[in-house]
Protein backbone atom coordinates (compact mmCIF):
# COMPACT_ATOMS: atom_id res chain seq x y z
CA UNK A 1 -10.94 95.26 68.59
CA UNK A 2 -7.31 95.10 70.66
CA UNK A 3 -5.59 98.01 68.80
CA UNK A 4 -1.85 97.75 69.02
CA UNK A 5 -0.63 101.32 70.49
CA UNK A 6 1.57 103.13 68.25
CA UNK A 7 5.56 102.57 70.10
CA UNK A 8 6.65 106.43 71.04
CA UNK A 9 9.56 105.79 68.81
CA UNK A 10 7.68 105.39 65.40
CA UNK A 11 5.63 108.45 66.38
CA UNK A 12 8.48 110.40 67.23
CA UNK A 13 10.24 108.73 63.89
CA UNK A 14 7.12 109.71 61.57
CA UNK A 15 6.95 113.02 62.58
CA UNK A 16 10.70 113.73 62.23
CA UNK A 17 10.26 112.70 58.51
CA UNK A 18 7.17 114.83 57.84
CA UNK A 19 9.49 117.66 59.67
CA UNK A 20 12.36 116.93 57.49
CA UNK A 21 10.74 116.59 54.72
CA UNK A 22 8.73 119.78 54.47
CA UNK A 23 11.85 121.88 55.32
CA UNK A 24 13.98 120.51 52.96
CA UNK A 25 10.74 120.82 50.16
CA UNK A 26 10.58 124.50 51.51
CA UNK A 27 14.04 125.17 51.28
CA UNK A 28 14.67 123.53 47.84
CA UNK A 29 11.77 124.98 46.06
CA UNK A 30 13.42 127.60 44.72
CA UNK A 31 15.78 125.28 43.10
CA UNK A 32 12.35 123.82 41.20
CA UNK A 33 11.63 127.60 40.23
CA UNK A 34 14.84 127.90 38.74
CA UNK A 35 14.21 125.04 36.67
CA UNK A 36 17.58 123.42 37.98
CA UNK A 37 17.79 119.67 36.20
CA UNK A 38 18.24 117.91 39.46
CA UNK A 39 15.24 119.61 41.34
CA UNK A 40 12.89 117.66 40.69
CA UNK A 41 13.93 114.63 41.82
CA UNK A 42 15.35 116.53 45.10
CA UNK A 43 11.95 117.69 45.62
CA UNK A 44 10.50 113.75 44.96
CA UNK A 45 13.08 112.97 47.76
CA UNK A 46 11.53 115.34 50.31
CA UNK A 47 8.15 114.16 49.09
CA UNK A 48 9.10 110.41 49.67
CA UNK A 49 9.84 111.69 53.40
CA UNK A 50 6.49 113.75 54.03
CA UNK A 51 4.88 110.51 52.95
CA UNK A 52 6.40 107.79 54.59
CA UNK A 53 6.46 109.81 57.41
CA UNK A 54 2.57 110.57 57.71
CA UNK A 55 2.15 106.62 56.57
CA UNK A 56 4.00 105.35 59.16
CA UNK A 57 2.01 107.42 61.49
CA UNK A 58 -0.85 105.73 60.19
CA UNK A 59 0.81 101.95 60.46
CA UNK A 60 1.09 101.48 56.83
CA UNK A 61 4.00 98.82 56.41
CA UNK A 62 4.98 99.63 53.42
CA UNK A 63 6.29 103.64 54.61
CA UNK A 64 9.07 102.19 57.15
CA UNK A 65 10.40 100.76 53.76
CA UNK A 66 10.15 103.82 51.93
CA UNK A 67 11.59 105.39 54.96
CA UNK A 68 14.67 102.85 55.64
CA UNK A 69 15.12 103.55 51.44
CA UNK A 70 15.46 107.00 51.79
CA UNK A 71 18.01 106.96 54.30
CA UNK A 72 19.74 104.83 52.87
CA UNK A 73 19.92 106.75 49.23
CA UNK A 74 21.39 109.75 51.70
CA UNK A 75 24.55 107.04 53.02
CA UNK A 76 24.69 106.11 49.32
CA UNK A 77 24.79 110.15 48.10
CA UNK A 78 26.97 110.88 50.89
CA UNK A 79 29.63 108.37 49.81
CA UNK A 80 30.88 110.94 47.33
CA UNK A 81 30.88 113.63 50.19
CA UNK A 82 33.29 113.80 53.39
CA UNK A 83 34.16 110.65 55.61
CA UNK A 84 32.33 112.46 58.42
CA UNK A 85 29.30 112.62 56.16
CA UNK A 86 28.90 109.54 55.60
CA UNK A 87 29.47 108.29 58.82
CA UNK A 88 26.82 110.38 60.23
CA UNK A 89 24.27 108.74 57.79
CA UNK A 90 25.44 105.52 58.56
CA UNK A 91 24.66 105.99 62.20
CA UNK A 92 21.61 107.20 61.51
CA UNK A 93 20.78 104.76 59.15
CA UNK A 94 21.55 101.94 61.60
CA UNK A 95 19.36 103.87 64.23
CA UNK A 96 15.99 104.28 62.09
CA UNK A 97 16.32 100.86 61.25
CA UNK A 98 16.87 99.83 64.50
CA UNK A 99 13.57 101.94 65.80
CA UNK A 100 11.29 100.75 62.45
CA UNK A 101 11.96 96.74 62.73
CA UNK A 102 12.26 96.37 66.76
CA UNK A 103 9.45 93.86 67.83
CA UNK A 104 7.30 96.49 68.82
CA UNK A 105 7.67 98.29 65.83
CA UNK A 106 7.12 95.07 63.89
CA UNK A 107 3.92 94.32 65.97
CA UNK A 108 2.73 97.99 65.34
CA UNK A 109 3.07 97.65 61.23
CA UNK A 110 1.82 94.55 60.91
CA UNK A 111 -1.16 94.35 63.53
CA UNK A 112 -2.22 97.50 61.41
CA UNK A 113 -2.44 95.65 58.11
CA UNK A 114 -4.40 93.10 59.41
CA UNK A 115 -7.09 95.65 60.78
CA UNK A 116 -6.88 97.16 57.92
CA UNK A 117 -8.51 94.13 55.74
């Protein structure tokens, strides 16, 4: 079978998500030990990155979703935070979805759902 490769971008991309997301899961956990109200779903967040992350590793279409969405929920947090802030997501917003739905990426996530079935 002619196996799309995997573009260096996404595989750089996925594991900066699993990276991300395990620090900031490390680093808030004590937060979830506290019991703090909003932990939980801070710890979800980091979760949601670990996963997309490894998923898009793995060509699953659905995870560059998941992973555009969860950049994006940081530009929408960040609104209520410094300018600068939220510029800096916005940038980096723009770039991840530039890198998850170039036509190579595109190519990548789909040819692997049709293997798939």
């Amino acid at each position: 079978m002619n196996r799309i490769k995997r573009p260096l971008s996404v595989t750089v991309l996925g594991w900066v998500y699993i990276a991300v997301g395990a620090v900031g899961f490390a680093f808030h956990f004590s937060e979830l030990l506290a019991l703090r109200y909003d932990s939980v779903w801070v710890e979800l967040t980091e979760a949601a990155a670990i996963l997309s992350g490894a998923f898009m590793l793995r060509g699953h279409n659905w995870a560059r979703w998941v992973a555009l969405a969860w950049i994006a929920l940081h530009v929408a947090v960040s609104a209520f935070h410094p300018v600068r802030q939220l510029a800096v997501h916005c940038v980096f917003c723009a770039i991840i979805g530039w890198v998850l739905f170039r036509p190579a990426a595109t190519r990548y996530f789909h040819r692997a759902r049709i293997e798939s079935t």
